[in-house]
C-alpha atoms as a PDB file:
ATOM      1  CA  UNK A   1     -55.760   4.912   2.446  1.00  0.00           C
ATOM      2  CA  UNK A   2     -56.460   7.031  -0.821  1.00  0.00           C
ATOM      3  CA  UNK A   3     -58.787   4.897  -2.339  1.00  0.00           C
ATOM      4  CA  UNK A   4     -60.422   3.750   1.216  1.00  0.00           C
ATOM      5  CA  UNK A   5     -61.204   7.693   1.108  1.00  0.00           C
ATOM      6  CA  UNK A   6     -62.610   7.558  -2.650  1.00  0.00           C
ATOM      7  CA  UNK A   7     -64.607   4.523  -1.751  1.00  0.00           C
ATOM      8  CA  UNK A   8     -66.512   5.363   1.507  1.00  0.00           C
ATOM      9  CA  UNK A   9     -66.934   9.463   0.831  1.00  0.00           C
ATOM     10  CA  UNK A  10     -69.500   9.098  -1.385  1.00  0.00           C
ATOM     11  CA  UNK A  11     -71.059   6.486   0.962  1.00  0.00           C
ATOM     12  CA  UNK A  12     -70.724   9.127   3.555  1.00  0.00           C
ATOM     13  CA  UNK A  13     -72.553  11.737   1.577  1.00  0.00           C
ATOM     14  CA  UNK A  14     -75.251   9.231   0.295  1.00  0.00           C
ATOM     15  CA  UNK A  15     -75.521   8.732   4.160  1.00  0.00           C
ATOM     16  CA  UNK A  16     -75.614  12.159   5.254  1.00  0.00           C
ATOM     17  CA  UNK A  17     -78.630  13.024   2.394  1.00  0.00           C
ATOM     18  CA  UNK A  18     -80.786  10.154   3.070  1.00  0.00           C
ATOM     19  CA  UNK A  19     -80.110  10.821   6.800  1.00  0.00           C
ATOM     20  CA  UNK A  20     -81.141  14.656   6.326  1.00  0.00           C
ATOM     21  CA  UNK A  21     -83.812  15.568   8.959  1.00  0.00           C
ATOM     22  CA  UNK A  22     -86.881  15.635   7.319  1.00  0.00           C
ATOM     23  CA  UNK A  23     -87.281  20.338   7.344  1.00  0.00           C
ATOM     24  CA  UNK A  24     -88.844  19.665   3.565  1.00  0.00           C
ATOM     25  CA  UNK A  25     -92.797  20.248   5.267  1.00  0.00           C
ATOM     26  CA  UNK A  26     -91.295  23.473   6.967  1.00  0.00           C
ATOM     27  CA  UNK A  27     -89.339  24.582   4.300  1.00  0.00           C
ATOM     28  CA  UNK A  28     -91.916  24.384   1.674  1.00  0.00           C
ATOM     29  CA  UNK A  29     -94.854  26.802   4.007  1.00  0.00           C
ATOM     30  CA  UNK A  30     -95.217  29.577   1.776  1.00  0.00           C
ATOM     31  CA  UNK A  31     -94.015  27.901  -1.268  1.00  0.00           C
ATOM     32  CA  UNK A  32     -95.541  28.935  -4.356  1.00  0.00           C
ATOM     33  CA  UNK A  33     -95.463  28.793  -7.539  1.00  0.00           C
ATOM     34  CA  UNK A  34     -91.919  26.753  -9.581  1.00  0.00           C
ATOM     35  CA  UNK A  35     -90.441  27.248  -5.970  1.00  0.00           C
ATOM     36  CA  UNK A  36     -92.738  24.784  -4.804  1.00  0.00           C
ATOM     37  CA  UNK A  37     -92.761  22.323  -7.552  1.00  0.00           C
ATOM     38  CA  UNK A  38     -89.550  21.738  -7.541  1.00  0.00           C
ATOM     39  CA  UNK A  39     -89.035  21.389  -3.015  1.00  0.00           C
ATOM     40  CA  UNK A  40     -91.623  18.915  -4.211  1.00  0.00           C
ATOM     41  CA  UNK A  41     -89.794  17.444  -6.417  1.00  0.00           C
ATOM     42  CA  UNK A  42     -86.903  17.288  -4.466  1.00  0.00           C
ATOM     43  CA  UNK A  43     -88.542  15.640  -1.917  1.00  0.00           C
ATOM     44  CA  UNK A  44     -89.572  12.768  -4.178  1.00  0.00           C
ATOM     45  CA  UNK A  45     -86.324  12.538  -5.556  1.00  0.00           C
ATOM     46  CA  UNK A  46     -85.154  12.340  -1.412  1.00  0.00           C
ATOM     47  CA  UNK A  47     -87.588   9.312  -0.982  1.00  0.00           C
ATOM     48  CA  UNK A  48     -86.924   7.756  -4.530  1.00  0.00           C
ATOM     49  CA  UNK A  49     -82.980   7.581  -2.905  1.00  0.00           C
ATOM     50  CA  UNK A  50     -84.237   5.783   0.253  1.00  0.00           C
ATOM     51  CA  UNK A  51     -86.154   3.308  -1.873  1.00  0.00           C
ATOM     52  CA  UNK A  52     -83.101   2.668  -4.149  1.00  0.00           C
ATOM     53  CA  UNK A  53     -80.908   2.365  -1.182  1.00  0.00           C
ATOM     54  CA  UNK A  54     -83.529  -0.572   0.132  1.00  0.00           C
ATOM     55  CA  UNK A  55     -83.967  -2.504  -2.969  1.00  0.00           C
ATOM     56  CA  UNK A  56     -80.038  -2.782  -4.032  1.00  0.00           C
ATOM     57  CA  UNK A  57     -79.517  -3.946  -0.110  1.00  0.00           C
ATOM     58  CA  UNK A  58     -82.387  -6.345  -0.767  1.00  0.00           C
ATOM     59  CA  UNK A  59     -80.640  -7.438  -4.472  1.00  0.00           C
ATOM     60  CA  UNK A  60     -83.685  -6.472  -6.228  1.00  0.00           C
ATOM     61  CA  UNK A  61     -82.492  -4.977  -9.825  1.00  0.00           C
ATOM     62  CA  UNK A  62     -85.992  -4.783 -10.834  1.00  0.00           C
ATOM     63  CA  UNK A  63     -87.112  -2.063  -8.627  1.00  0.00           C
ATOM     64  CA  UNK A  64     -84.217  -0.395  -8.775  1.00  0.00           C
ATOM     65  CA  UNK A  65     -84.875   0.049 -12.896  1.00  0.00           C
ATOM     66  CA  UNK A  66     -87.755   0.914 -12.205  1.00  0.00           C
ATOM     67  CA  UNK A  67     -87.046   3.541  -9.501  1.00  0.00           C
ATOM     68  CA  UNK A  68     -84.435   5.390 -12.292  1.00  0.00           C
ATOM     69  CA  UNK A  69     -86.419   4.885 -14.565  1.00  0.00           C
ATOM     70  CA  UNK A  70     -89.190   6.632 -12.914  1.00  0.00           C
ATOM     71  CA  UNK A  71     -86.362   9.484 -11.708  1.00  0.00           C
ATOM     72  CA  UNK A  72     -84.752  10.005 -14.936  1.00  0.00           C
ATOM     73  CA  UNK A  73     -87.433  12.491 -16.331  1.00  0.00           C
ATOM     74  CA  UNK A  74     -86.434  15.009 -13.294  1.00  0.00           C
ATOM     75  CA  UNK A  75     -83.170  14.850 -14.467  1.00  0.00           C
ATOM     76  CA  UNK A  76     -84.235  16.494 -17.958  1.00  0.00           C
ATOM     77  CA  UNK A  77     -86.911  19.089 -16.153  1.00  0.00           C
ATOM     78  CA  UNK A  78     -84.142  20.010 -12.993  1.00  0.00           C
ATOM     79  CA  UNK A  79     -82.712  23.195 -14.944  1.00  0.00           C
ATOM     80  CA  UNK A  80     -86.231  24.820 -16.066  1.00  0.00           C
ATOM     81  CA  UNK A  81     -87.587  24.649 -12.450  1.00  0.00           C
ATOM     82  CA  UNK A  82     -84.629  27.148 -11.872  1.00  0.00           C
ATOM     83  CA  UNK A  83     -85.840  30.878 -13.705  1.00  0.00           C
ATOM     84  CA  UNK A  84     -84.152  33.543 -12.792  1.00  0.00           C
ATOM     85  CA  UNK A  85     -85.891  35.453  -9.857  1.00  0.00           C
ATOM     86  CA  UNK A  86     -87.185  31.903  -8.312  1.00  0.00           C
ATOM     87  CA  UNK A  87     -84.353  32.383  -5.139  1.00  0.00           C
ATOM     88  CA  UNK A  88     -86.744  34.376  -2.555  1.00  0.00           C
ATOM     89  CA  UNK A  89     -87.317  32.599   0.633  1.00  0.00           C
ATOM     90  CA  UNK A  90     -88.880  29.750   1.047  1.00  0.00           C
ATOM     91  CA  UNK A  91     -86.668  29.013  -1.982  1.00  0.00           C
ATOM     92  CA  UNK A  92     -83.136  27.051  -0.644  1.00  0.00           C
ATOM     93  CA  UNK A  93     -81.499  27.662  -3.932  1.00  0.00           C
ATOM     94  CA  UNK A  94     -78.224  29.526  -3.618  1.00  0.00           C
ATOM     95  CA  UNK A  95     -77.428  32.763  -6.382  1.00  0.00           C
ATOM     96  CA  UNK A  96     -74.937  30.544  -7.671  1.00  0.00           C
ATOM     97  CA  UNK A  97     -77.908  28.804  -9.606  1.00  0.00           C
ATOM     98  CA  UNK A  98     -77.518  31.735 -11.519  1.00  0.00           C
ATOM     99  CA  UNK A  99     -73.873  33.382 -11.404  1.00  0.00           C
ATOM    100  CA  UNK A 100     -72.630  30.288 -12.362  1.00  0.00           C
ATOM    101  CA  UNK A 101     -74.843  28.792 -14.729  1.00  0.00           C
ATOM    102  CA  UNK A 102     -72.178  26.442 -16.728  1.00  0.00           C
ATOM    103  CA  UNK A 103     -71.615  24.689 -13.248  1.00  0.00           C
ATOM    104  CA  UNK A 104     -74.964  24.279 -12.091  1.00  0.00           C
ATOM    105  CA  UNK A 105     -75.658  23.151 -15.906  1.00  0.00           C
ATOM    106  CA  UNK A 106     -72.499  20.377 -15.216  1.00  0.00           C
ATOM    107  CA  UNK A 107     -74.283  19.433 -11.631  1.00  0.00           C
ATOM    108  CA  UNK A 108     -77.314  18.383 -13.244  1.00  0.00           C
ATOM    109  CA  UNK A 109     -75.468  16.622 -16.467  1.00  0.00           C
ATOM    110  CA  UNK A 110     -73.582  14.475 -13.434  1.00  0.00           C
ATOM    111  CA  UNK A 111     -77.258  13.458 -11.605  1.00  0.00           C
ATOM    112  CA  UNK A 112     -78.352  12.779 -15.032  1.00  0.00           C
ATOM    113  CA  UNK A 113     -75.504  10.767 -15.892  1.00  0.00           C
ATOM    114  CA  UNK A 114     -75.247   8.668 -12.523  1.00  0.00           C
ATOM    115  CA  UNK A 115     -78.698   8.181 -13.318  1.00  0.00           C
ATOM    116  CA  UNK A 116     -78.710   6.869 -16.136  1.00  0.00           C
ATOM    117  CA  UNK A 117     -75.565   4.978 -15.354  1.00  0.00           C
ATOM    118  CA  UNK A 118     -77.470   3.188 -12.526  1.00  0.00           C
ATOM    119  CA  UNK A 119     -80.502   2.191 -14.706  1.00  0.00           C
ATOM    120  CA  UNK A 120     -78.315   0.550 -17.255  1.00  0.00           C
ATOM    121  CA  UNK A 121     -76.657  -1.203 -14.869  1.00  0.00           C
ATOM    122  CA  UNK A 122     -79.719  -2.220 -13.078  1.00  0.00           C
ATOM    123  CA  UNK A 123     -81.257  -3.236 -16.304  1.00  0.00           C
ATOM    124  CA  UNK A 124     -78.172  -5.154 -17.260  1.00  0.00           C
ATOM    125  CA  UNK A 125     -78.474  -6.739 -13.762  1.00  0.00           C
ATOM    126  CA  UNK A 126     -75.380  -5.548 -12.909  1.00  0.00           C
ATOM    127  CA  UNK A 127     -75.575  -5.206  -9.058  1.00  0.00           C
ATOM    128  CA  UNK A 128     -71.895  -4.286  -8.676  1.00  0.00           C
ATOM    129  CA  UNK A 129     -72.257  -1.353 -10.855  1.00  0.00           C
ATOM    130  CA  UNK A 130     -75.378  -0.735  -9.861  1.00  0.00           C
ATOM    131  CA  UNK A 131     -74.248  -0.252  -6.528  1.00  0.00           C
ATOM    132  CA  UNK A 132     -71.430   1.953  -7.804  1.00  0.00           C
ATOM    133  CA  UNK A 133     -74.092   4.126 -10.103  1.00  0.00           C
ATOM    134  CA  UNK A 134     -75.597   4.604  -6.308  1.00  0.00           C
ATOM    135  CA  UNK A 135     -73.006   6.086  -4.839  1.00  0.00           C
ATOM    136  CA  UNK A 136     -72.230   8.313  -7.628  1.00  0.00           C
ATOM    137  CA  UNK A 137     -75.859   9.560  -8.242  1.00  0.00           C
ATOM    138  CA  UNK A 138     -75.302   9.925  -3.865  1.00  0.00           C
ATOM    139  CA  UNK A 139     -72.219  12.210  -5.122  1.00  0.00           C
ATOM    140  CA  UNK A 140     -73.810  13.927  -7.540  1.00  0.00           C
ATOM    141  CA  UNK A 141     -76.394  14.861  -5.206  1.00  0.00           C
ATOM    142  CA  UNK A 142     -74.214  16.236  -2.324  1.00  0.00           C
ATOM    143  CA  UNK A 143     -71.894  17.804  -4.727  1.00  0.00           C
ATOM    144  CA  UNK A 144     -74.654  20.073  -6.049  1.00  0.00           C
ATOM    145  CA  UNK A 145     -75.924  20.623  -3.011  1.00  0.00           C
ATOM    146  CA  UNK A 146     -72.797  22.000  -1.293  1.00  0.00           C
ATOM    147  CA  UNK A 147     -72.262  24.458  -4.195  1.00  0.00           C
ATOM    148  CA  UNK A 148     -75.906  25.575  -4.799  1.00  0.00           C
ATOM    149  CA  UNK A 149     -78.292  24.802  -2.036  1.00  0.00           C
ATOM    150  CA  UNK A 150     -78.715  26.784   1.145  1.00  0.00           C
END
Protein backbone atom coordinates (compact mmCIF):
# COMPACT_ATOMS: atom_id res chain seq x y z
CA UNK A 1 0.00 0.00 0.00
CA UNK A 2 3.13 2.25 0.90
CA UNK A 3 4.65 2.31 -2.26
CA UNK A 4 1.09 2.32 -4.25
CA UNK A 5 0.97 5.78 -2.20
CA UNK A 6 4.67 6.86 -3.33
CA UNK A 7 3.84 5.87 -6.84
CA UNK A 8 0.46 7.56 -7.71
CA UNK A 9 0.92 10.93 -5.28
CA UNK A 10 3.04 12.51 -7.43
CA UNK A 11 0.76 11.45 -10.34
CA UNK A 12 -1.94 13.03 -8.33
CA UNK A 13 -0.17 16.31 -7.95
CA UNK A 14 1.12 16.33 -11.63
CA UNK A 15 -2.73 15.89 -12.17
CA UNK A 16 -3.99 18.43 -9.95
CA UNK A 17 -1.31 21.26 -11.62
CA UNK A 18 -1.93 20.52 -15.14
CA UNK A 19 -5.66 20.33 -14.20
CA UNK A 20 -5.42 23.89 -12.41
CA UNK A 21 -8.20 26.18 -13.79
CA UNK A 22 -6.70 28.38 -16.03
CA UNK A 23 -6.97 32.14 -13.19
CA UNK A 24 -3.23 32.93 -14.80
CA UNK A 25 -5.12 35.88 -17.35
CA UNK A 26 -6.92 37.17 -14.09
CA UNK A 27 -4.23 36.86 -11.89
CA UNK A 28 -1.70 38.60 -13.93
CA UNK A 29 -4.27 42.20 -14.51
CA UNK A 30 -2.20 44.65 -12.93
CA UNK A 31 0.97 42.80 -13.15
CA UNK A 32 3.94 44.79 -13.59
CA UNK A 33 7.12 44.83 -13.62
CA UNK A 34 9.41 41.09 -12.34
CA UNK A 35 5.84 40.24 -10.91
CA UNK A 36 4.71 39.86 -14.27
CA UNK A 37 7.57 38.23 -15.92
CA UNK A 38 7.72 35.65 -13.92
CA UNK A 39 3.24 34.76 -13.78
CA UNK A 40 4.45 34.72 -17.36
CA UNK A 41 6.80 32.55 -16.97
CA UNK A 42 4.98 30.38 -14.93
CA UNK A 43 2.45 30.09 -17.25
CA UNK A 44 4.80 28.79 -19.93
CA UNK A 45 6.33 26.54 -17.66
CA UNK A 46 2.25 25.35 -16.93
CA UNK A 47 1.87 24.69 -20.76
CA UNK A 48 5.51 23.32 -21.30
CA UNK A 49 4.07 20.46 -18.48
CA UNK A 50 0.95 19.75 -20.62
CA UNK A 51 3.11 19.33 -23.70
CA UNK A 52 5.54 16.97 -21.85
CA UNK A 53 2.69 15.09 -20.42
CA UNK A 54 1.41 14.57 -24.34
CA UNK A 55 4.58 13.62 -25.95
CA UNK A 56 5.82 10.87 -23.21
CA UNK A 57 1.99 9.40 -23.60
CA UNK A 58 2.64 9.57 -27.34
CA UNK A 59 6.46 7.84 -26.76
CA UNK A 60 8.04 10.70 -28.38
CA UNK A 61 11.61 11.25 -26.49
CA UNK A 62 12.46 13.79 -28.97
CA UNK A 63 10.08 16.41 -27.99
CA UNK A 64 10.26 15.73 -24.72
CA UNK A 65 14.33 16.77 -24.91
CA UNK A 66 13.47 19.28 -26.48
CA UNK A 67 10.67 20.59 -24.20
CA UNK A 68 13.48 20.40 -21.02
CA UNK A 69 15.69 21.50 -22.83
CA UNK A 70 13.84 24.54 -23.73
CA UNK A 71 12.61 24.69 -19.72
CA UNK A 72 15.88 24.22 -18.17
CA UNK A 73 17.04 27.94 -18.50
CA UNK A 74 13.92 28.95 -16.08
CA UNK A 75 15.24 26.73 -13.76
CA UNK A 76 18.60 28.89 -13.45
CA UNK A 77 16.56 32.48 -13.71
CA UNK A 78 13.47 31.12 -11.04
CA UNK A 79 15.32 32.66 -7.85
CA UNK A 80 16.22 36.28 -9.38
CA UNK A 81 12.56 36.83 -10.51
CA UNK A 82 11.98 36.68 -6.64
CA UNK A 83 13.58 40.37 -5.05
CA UNK A 84 12.61 41.17 -2.02
CA UNK A 85 9.51 43.56 -2.04
CA UNK A 86 8.09 41.68 -5.38
CA UNK A 87 5.02 39.95 -2.95
CA UNK A 88 2.24 42.85 -3.41
CA UNK A 89 -0.88 41.71 -5.02
CA UNK A 90 -1.21 40.61 -8.09
CA UNK A 91 1.94 38.78 -6.93
CA UNK A 92 0.85 34.88 -5.61
CA UNK A 93 4.17 34.46 -3.98
CA UNK A 94 3.90 33.64 -0.30
CA UNK A 95 6.53 35.70 2.46
CA UNK A 96 8.03 32.47 2.84
CA UNK A 97 9.92 33.28 -0.53
CA UNK A 98 11.71 35.33 1.71
CA UNK A 99 11.66 34.12 5.53
CA UNK A 100 12.82 31.05 4.39
CA UNK A 101 15.17 31.57 1.75
CA UNK A 102 17.39 28.17 2.17
CA UNK A 103 14.02 26.27 1.41
CA UNK A 104 12.75 28.12 -1.36
CA UNK A 105 16.58 27.99 -2.62
CA UNK A 106 16.16 23.78 -2.12
CA UNK A 107 12.56 24.04 -4.08
CA UNK A 108 14.09 25.38 -7.04
CA UNK A 109 17.47 23.05 -6.84
CA UNK A 110 14.63 20.00 -6.87
CA UNK A 111 12.70 21.58 -10.29
CA UNK A 112 16.11 22.02 -11.55
CA UNK A 113 17.18 18.69 -10.77
CA UNK A 114 13.93 16.74 -11.99
CA UNK A 115 14.61 18.72 -14.88
CA UNK A 116 17.48 17.94 -15.76
CA UNK A 117 16.93 14.39 -14.68
CA UNK A 118 14.11 14.15 -17.30
CA UNK A 119 16.21 15.56 -20.22
CA UNK A 120 18.93 13.05 -19.68
CA UNK A 121 16.70 10.49 -19.62
CA UNK A 122 14.84 11.66 -22.58
CA UNK A 123 18.04 12.14 -24.40
CA UNK A 124 19.22 8.72 -23.38
CA UNK A 125 15.79 7.52 -24.67
CA UNK A 126 15.01 6.29 -21.57
CA UNK A 127 11.14 6.42 -21.49
CA UNK A 128 10.87 4.63 -18.14
CA UNK A 129 12.89 7.19 -16.45
CA UNK A 130 11.73 9.66 -18.36
CA UNK A 131 8.43 9.05 -17.20
CA UNK A 132 9.72 8.90 -13.63
CA UNK A 133 11.79 12.44 -14.16
CA UNK A 134 7.92 13.55 -14.97
CA UNK A 135 6.49 12.83 -12.05
CA UNK A 136 9.19 14.15 -9.98
CA UNK A 137 9.59 17.53 -11.85
CA UNK A 138 5.23 17.15 -11.20
CA UNK A 139 6.50 16.87 -7.38
CA UNK A 140 8.76 19.37 -7.41
CA UNK A 141 6.28 21.63 -8.72
CA UNK A 142 3.43 21.01 -6.18
CA UNK A 143 5.85 20.79 -3.40
CA UNK A 144 6.94 24.40 -3.94
CA UNK A 145 3.83 25.46 -4.53
CA UNK A 146 2.18 24.29 -1.28
CA UNK A 147 4.97 25.94 0.76
CA UNK A 148 5.37 29.24 -1.20
CA UNK A 149 2.55 30.08 -3.50
CA UNK A 150 -0.74 31.63 -2.50
Amino acid sequence: MRSFIKRILPLIATALFLAAPMQGAQAHEGASGIVKERMDKFSQARGQMRALRGALQAGDLASVGTITADMLPWAKEMADAFPEGSDKAPSEALPAIWTDPDGFAAAIAAYDEALTALNKAALAGDANAASNGFRSLGASCSNCHRSYRK
